[in-house]
N, C-alpha and C. Protein backbone atom coordinates (compact mmCIF):
# COMPACT_ATOMS: atom_id res chain seq x y z
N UNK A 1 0.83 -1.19 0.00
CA UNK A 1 0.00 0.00 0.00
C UNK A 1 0.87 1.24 0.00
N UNK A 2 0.34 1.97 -0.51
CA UNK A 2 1.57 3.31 -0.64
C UNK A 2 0.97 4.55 0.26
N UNK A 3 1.94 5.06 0.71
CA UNK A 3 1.90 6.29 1.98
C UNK A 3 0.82 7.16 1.34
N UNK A 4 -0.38 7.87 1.68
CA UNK A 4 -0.57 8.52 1.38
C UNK A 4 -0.42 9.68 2.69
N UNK A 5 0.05 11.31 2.05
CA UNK A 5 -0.16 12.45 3.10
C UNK A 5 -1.38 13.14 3.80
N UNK A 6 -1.33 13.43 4.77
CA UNK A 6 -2.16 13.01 5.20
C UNK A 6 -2.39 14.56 6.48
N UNK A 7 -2.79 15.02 6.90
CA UNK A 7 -3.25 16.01 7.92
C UNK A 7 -3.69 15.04 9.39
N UNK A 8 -2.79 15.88 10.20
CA UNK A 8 -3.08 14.96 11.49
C UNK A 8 -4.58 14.64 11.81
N UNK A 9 -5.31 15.74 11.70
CA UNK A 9 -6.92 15.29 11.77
C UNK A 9 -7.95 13.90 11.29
N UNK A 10 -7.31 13.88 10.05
CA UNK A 10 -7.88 12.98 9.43
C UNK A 10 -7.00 11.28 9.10
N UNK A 11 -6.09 11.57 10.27
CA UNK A 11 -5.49 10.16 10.34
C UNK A 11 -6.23 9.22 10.84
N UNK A 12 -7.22 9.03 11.59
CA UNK A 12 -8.50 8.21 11.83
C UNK A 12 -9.32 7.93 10.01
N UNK A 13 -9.17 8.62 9.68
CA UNK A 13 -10.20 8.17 8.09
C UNK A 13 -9.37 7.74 7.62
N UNK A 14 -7.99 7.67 7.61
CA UNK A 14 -6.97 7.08 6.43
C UNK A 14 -6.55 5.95 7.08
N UNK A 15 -6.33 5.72 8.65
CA UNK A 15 -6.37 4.63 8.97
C UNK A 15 -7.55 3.47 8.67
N UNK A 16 -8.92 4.13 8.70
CA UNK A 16 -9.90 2.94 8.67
C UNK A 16 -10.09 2.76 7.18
N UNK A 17 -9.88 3.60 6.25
CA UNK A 17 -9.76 3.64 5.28
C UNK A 17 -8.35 2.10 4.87
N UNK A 18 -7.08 2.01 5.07
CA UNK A 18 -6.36 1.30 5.13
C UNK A 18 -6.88 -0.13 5.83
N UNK A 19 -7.31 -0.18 6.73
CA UNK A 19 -7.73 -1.57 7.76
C UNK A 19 -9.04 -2.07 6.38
N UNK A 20 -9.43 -1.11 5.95
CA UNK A 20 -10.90 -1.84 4.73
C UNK A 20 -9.91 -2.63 3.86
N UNK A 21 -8.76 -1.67 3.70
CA UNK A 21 -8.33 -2.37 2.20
C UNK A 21 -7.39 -3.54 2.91
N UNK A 22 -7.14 -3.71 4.07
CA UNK A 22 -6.06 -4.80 5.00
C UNK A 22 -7.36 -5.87 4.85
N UNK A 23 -8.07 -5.65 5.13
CA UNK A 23 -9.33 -6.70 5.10
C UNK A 23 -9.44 -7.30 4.17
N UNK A 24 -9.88 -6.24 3.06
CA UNK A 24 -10.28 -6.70 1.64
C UNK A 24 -9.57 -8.03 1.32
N UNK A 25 -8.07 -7.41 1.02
CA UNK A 25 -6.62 -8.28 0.66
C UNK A 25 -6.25 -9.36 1.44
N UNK A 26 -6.10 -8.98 2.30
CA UNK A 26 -5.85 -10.10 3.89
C UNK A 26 -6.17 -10.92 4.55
N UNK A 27 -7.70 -10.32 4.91
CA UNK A 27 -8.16 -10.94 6.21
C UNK A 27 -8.29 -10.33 7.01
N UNK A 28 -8.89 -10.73 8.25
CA UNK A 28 -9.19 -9.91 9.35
C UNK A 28 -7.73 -10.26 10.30
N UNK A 29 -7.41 -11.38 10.14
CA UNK A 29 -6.16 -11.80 10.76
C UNK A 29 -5.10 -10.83 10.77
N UNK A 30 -5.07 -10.45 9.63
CA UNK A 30 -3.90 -9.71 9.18
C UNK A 30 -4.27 -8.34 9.76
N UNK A 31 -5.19 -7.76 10.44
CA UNK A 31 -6.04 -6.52 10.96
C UNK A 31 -4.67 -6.30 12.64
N UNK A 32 -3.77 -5.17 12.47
CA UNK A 32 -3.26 -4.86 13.62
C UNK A 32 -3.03 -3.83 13.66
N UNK A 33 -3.29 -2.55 14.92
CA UNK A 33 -3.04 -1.49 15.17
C UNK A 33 -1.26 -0.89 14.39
N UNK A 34 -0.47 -1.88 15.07
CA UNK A 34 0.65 -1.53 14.94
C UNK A 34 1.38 -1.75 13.26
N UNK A 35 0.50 -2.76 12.82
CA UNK A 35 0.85 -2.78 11.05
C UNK A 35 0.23 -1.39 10.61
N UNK A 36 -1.13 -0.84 10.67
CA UNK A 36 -1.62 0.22 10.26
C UNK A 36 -1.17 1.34 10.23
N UNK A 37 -0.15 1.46 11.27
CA UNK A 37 0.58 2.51 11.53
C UNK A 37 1.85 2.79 10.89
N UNK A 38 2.38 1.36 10.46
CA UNK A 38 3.31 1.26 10.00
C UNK A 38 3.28 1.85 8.36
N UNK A 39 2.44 1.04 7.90
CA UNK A 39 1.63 1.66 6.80
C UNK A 39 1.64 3.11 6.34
N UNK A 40 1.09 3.67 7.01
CA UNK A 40 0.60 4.79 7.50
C UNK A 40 1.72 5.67 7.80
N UNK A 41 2.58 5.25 7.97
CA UNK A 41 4.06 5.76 8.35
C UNK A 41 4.37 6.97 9.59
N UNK A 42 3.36 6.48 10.60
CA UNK A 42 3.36 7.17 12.16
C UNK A 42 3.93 6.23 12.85
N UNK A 43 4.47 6.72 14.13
CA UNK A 43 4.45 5.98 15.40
C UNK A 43 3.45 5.07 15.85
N UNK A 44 3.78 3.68 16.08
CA UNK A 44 2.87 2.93 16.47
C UNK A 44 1.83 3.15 17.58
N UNK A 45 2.49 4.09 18.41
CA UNK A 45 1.43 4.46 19.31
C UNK A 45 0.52 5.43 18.61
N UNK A 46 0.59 5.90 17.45
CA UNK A 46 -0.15 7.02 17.19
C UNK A 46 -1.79 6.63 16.39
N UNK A 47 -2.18 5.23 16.47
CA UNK A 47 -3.36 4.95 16.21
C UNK A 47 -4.13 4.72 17.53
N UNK A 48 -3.36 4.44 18.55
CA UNK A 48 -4.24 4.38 19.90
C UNK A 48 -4.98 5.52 20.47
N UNK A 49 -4.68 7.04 19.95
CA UNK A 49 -5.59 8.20 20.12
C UNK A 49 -6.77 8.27 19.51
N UNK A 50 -6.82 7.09 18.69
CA UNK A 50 -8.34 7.22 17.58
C UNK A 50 -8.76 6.15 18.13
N UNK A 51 -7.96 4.37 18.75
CA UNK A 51 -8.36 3.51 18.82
C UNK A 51 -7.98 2.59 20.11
N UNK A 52 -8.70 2.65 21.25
CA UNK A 52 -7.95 2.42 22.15
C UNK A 52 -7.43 0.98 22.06
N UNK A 53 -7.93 0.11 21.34
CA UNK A 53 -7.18 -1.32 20.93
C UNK A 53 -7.62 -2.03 19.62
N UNK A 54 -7.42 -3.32 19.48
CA UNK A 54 -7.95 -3.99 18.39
C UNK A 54 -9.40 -3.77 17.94
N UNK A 55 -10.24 -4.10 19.00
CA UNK A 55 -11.39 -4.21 19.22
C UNK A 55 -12.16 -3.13 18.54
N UNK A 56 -11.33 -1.97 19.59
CA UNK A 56 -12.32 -0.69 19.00
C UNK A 56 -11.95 -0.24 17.65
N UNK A 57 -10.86 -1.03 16.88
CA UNK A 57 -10.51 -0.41 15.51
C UNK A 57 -11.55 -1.45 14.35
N UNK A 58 -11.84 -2.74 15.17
CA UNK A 58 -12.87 -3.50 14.37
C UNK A 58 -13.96 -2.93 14.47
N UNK A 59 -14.78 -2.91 15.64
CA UNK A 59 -15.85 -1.55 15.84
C UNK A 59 -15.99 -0.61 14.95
N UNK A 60 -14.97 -0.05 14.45
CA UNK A 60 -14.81 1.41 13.97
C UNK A 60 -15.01 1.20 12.29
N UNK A 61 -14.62 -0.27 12.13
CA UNK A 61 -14.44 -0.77 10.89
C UNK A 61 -16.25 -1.28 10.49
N UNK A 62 -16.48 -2.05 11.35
CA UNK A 62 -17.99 -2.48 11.14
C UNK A 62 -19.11 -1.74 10.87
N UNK A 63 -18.89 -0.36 11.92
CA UNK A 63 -19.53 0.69 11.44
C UNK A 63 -19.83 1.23 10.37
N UNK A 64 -18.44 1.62 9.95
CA UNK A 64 -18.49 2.54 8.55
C UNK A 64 -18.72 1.11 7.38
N UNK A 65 -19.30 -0.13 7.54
CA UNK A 65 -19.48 -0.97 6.56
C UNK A 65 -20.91 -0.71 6.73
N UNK A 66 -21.79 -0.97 8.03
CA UNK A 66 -23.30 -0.66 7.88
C UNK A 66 -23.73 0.86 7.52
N UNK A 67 -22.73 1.32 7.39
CA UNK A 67 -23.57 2.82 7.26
C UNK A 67 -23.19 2.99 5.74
N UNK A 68 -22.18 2.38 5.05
CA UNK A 68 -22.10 1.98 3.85
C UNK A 68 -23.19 1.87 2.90
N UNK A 69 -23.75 0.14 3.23
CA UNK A 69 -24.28 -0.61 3.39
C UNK A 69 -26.01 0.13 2.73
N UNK A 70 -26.18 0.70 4.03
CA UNK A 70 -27.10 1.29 4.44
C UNK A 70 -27.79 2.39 3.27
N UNK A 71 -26.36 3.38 2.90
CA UNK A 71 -26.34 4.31 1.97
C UNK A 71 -26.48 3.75 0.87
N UNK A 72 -25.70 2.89 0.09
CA UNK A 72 -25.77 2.00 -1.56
C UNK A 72 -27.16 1.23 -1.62
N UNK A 73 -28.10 0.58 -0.34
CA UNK A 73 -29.17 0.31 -0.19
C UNK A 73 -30.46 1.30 -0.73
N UNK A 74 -29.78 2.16 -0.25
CA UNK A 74 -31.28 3.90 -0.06
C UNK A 74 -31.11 4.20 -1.34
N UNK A 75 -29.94 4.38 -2.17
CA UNK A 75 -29.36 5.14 -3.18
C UNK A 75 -30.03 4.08 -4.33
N UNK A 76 -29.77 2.88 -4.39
CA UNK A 76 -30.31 1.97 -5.38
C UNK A 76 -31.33 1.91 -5.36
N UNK A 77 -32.77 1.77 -4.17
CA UNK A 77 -33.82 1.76 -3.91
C UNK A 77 -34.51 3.54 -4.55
N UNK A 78 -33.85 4.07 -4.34
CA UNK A 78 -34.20 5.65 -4.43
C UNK A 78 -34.42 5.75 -5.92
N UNK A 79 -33.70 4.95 -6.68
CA UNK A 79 -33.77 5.20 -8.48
C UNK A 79 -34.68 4.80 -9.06
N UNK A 80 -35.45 3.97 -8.07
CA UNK A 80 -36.77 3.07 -8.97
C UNK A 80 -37.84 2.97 -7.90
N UNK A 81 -38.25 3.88 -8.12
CA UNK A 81 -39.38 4.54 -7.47
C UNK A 81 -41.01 4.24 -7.48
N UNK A 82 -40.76 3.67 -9.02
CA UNK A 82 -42.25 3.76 -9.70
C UNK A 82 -42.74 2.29 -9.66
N UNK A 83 -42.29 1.11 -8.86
CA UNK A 83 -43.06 -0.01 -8.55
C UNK A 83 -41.97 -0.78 -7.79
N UNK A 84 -43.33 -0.49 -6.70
CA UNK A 84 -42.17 -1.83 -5.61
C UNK A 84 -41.21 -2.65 -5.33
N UNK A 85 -42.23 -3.82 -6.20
CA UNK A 85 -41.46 -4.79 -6.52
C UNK A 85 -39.87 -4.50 -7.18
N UNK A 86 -39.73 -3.87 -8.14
CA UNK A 86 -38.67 -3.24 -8.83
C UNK A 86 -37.28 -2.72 -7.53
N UNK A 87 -38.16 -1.82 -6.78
CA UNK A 87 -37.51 -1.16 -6.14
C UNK A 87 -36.79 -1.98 -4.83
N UNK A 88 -37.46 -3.40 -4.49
CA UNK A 88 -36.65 -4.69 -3.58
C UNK A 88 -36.05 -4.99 -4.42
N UNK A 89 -36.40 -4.94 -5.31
CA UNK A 89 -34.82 -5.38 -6.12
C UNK A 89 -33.81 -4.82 -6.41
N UNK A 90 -33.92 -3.20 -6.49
CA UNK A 90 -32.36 -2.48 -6.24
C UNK A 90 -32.26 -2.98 -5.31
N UNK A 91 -32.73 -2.66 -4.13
CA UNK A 91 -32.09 -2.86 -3.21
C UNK A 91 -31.29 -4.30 -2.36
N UNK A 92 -32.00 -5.67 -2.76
CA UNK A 92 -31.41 -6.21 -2.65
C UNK A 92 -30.07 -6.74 -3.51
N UNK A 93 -30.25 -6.16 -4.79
CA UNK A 93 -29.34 -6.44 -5.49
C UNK A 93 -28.13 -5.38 -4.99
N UNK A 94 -28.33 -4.44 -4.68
CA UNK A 94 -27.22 -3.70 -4.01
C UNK A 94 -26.36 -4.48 -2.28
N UNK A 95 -27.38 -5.06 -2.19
CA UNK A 95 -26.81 -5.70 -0.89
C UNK A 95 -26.01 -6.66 -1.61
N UNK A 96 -25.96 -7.54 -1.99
CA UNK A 96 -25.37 -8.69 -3.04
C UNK A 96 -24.24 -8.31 -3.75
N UNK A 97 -24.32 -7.15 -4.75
CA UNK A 97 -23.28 -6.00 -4.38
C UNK A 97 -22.04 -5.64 -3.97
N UNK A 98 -22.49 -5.30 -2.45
CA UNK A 98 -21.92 -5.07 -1.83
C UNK A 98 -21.20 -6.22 -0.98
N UNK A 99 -21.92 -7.00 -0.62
CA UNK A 99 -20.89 -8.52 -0.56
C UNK A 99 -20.22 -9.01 -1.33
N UNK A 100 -20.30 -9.00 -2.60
CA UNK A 100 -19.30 -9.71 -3.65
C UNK A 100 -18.18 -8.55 -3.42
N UNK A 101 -18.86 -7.41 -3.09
CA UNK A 101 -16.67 -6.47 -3.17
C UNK A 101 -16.16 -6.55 -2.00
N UNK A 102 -17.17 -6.67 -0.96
CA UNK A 102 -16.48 -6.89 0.78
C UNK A 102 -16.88 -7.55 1.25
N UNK A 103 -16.53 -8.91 1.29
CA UNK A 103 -17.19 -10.61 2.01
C UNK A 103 -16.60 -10.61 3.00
N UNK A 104 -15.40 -10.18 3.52
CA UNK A 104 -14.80 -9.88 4.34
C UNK A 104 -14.96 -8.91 5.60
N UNK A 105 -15.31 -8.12 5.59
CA UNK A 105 -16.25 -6.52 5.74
C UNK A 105 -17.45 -6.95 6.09
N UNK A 106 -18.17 -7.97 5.41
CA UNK A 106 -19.92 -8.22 5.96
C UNK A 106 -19.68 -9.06 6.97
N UNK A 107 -18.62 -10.15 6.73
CA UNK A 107 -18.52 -11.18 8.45
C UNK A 107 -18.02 -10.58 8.76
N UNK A 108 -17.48 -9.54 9.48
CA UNK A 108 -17.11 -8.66 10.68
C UNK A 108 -18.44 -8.27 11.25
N UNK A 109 -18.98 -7.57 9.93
CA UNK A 109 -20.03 -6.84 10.32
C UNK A 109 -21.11 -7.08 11.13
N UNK A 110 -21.72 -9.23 10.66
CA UNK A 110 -22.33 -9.59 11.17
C UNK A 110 -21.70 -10.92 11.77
N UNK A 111 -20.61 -11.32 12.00
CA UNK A 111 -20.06 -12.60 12.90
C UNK A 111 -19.84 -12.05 13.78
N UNK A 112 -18.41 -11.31 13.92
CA UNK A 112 -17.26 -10.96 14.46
C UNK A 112 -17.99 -9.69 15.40
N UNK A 113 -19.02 -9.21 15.15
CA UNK A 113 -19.57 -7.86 16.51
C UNK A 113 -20.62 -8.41 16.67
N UNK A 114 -21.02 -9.44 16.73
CA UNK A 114 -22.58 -10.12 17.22
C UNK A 114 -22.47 -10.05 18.73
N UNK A 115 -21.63 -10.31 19.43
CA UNK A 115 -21.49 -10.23 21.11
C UNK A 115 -21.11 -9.25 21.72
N UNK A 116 -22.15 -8.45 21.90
CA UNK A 116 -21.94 -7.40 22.77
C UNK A 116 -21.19 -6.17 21.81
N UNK A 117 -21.80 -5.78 20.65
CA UNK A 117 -21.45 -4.67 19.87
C UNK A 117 -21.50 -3.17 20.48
N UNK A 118 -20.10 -2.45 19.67
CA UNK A 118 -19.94 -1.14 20.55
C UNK A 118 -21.64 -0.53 20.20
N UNK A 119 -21.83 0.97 20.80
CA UNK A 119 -23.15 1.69 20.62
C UNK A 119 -23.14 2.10 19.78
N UNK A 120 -22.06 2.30 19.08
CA UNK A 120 -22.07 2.89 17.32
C UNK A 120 -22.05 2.26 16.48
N UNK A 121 -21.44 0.75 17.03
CA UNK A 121 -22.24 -0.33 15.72
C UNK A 121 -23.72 -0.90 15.89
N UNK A 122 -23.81 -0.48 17.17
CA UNK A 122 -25.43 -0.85 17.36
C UNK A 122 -26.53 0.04 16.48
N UNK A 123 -25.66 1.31 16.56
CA UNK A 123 -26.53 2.44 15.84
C UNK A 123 -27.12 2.24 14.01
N UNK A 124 -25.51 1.87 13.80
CA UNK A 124 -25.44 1.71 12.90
C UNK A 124 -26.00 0.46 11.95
N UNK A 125 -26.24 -0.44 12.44
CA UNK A 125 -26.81 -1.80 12.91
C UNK A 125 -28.26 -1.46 12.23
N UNK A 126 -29.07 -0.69 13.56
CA UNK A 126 -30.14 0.42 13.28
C UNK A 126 -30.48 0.90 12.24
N UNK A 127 -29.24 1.70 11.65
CA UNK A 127 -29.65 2.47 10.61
C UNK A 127 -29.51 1.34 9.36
N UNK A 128 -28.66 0.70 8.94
CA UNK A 128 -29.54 -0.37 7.94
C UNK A 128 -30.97 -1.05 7.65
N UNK A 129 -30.98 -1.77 9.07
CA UNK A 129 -32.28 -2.24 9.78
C UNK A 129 -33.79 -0.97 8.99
N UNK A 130 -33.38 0.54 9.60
CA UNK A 130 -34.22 1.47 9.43
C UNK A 130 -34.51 2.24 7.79
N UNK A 131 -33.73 1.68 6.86
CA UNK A 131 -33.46 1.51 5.62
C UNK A 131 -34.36 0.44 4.84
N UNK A 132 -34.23 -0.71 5.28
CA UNK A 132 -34.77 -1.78 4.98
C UNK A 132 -36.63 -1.50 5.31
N UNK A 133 -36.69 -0.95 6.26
CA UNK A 133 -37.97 -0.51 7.05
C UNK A 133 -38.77 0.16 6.50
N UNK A 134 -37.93 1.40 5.76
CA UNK A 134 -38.37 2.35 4.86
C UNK A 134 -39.24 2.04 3.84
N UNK A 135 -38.40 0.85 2.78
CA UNK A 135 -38.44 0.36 2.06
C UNK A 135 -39.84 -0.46 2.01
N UNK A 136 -39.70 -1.32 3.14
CA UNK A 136 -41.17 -2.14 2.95
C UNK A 136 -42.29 -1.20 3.35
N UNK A 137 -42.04 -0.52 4.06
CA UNK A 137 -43.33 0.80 4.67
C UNK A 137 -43.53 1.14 3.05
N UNK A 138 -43.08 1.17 2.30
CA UNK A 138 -43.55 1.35 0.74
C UNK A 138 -44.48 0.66 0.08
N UNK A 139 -44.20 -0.65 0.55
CA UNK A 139 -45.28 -1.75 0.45
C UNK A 139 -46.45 -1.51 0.51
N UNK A 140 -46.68 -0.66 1.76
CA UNK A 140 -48.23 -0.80 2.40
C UNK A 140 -48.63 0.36 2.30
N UNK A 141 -47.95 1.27 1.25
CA UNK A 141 -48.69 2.26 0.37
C UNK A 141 -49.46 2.02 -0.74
N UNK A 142 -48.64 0.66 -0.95
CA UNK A 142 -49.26 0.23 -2.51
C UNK A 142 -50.39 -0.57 -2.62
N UNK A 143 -50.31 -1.44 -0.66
CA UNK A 143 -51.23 -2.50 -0.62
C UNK A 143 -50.93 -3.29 -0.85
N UNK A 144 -49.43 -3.77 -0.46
CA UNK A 144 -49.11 -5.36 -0.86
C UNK A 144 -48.74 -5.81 0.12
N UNK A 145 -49.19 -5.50 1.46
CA UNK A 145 -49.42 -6.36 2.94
C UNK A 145 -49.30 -5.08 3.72
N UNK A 146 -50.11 -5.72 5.18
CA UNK A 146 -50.12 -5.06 6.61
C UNK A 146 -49.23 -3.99 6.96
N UNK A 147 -49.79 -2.59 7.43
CA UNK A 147 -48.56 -2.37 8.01
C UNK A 147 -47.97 -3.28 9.85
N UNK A 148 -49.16 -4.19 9.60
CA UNK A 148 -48.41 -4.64 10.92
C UNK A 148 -47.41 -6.00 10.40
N UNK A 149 -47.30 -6.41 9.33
CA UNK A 149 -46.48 -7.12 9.18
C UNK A 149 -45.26 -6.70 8.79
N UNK A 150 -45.05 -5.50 8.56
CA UNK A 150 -43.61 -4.79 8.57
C UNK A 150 -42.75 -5.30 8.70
N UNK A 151 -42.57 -5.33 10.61
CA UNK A 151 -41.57 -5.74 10.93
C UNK A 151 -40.79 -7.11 10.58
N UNK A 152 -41.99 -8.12 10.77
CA UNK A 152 -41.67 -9.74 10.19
C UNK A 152 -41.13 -9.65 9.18
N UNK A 153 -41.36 -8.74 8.17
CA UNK A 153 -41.33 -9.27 6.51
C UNK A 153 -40.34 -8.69 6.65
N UNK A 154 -39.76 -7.37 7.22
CA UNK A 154 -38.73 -6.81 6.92
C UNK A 154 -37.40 -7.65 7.00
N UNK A 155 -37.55 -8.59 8.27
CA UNK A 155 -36.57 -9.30 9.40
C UNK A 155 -36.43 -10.26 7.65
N UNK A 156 -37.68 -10.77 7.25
CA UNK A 156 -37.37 -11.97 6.39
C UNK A 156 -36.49 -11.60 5.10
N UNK A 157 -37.17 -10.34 4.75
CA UNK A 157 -36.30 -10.27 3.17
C UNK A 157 -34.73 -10.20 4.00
N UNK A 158 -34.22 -9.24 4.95
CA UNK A 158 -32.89 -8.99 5.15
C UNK A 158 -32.52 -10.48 5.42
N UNK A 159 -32.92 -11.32 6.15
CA UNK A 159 -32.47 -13.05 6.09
C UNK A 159 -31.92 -13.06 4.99
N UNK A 160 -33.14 -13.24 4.16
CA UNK A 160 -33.34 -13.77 2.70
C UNK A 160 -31.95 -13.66 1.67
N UNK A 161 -31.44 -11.74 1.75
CA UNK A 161 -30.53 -11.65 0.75
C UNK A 161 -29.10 -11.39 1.85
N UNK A 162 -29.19 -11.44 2.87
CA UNK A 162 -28.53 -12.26 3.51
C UNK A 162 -28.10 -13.46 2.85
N UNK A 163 -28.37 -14.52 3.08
CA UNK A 163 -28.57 -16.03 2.55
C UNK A 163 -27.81 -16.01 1.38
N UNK A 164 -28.79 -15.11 0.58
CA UNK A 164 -28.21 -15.19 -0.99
C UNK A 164 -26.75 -14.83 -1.10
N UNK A 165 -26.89 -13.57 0.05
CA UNK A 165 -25.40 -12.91 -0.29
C UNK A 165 -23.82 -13.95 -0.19
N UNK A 166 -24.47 -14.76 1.02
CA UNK A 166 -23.61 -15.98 1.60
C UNK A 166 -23.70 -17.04 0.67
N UNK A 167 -24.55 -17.40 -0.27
CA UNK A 167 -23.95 -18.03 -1.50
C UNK A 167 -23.22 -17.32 -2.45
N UNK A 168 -23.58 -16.16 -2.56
CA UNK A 168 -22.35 -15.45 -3.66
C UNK A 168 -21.31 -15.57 -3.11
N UNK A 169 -20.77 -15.23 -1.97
CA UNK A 169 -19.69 -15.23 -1.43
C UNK A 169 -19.09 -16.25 -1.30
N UNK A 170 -19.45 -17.11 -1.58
CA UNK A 170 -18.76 -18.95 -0.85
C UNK A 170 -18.73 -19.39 -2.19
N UNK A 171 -19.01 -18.72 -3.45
CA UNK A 171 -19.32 -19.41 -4.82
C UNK A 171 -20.03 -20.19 -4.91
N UNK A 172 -20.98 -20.35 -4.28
CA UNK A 172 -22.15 -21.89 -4.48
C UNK A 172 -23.23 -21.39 -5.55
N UNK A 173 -23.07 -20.00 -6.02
CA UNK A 173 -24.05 -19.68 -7.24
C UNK A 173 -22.96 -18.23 -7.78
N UNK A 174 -23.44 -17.88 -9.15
CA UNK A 174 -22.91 -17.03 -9.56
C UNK A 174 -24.04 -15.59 -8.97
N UNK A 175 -23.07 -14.64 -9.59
CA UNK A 175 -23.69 -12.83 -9.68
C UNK A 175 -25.10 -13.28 -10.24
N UNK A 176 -25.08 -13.72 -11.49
CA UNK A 176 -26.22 -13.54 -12.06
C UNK A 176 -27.55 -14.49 -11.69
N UNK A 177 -26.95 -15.86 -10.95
CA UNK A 177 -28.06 -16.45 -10.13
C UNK A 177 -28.68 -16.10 -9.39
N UNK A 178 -27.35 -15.50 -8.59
CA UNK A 178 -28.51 -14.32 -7.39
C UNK A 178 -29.59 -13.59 -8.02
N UNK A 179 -29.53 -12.97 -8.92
CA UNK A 179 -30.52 -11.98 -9.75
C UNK A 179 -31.72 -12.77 -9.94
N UNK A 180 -31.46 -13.81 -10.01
CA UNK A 180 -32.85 -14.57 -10.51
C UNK A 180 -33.05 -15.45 -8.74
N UNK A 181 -32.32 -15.68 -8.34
CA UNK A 181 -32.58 -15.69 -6.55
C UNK A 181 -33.39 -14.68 -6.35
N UNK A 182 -32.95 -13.47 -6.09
CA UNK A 182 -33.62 -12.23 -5.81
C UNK A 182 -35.13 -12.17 -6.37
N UNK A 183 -34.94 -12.05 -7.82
CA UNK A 183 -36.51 -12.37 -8.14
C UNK A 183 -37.53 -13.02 -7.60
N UNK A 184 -36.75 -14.44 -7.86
CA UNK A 184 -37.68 -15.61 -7.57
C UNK A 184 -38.37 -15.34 -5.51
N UNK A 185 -37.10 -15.01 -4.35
CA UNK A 185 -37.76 -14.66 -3.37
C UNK A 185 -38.47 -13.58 -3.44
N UNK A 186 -38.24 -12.26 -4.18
CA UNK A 186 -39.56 -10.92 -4.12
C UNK A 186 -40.30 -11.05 -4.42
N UNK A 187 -40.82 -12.35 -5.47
CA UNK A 187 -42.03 -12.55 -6.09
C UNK A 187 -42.65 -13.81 -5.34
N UNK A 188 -41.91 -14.52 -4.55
CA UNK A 188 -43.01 -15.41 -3.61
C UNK A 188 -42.96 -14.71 -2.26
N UNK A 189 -42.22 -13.93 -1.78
CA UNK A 189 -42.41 -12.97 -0.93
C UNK A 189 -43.80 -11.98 -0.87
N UNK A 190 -43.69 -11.53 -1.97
CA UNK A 190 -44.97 -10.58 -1.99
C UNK A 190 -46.66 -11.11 -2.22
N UNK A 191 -46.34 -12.24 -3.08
CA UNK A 191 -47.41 -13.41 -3.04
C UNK A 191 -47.89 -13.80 -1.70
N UNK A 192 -47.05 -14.20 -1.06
CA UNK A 192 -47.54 -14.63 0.12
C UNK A 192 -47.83 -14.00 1.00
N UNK A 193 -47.25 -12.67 0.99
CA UNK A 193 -47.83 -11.31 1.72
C UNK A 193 -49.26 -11.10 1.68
N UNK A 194 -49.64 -11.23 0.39
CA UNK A 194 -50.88 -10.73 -0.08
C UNK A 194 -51.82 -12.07 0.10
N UNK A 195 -51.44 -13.37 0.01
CA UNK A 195 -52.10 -14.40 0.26
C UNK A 195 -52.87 -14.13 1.53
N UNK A 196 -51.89 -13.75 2.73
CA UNK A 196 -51.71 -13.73 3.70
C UNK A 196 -53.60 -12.52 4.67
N UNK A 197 -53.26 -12.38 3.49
CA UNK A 197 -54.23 -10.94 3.99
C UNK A 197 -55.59 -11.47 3.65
């Protein structure tokens, strides 16, 4: 990785910025305060003012993946506006996405901070969660189920391309299977929504 210069302020963004791409390439294994720094070409102690240890630099990392996450979700969903159905499908296809470039980055996100996550990955956690929420509250503008089933359905699609995402990632299906994955669950998803009623 090559030095970039850098303003003391913003050595926290160029560090977590660096630990994404240590991930990407690496592993989480390979994830250490004192390599980052090295990197980075500071004093090893000089990431402990942003990070008081490992932990809180994974924290710090998980975060800025759900709020990511969160954003490429809203942004894809936001372009296709004009029918629902359409519009679970940016969005899950953006989740899918976003796992095929950081598979690495999503099990942190959701293995590795499942026990006892800092309050800012909890937040952040949230704000995906509240994304996803958005999204189906769209649903029950259109009349394609309850608003009291919200919450359930919401929990299910995020499973759902979840799931999918974890076969892209492991290679057990290609990019373009998912696409027709995706389909095939939004369209018995919403069926059964409406069955349901």
């Amino acid at each position: 990785m090559s030095h970039r210069p850098f303003h003391h302020g913003n050595l926290r963004a160029v560090l977590l910025e660096q630990a994404e791409a240590v991930l990407r390439e690496r592993g989480i294994d390979a994830l250490s305060l004192r390599e980052l720094a090295r990197e980075a070409g500071v004093s090893h102690g000089a990431p402990r003012s942003h990070f008081a240890d490992r932990n809180a630099l994974l924290d710090a990392v998980a975060e800025r993946g759900f709020v990511r996450l969160a954003d490429e979700i809203h942004k894809a969903a936001s372009q296709v506006k004009d029918d629902h159905t359409r519009t679970l499908h940016a969005a899950a296809s953006a989740y899918v996405r976003f796992a095929v470039r950081e598979p690495a980055l999503l099990d942190l996100m959701f293995a590795t901070k499942a026990d006892g996550p800092s309050e800012a990955v909890q937040r952040a956690a949230e704000r995906l969660f509240a994304t996803m929420t958005d999204l189906m509250n769209a649903g029950v503008e259109t009349g394609a189920y309850d608003a009291r089933d919200v919450g359930r359905l919401t929990l299910l699609l995020s499973a759902t391309v979840q799931g999918i995402s974890a076969l892209v990632t492991s290679r057990r299906i290609t990019t373009p299977q998912s696409e027709v994955l995706i389909d095939d669950a939004i369209t018995l998803f919403l069926a059964g929504a409406s069955a349901e009623r």
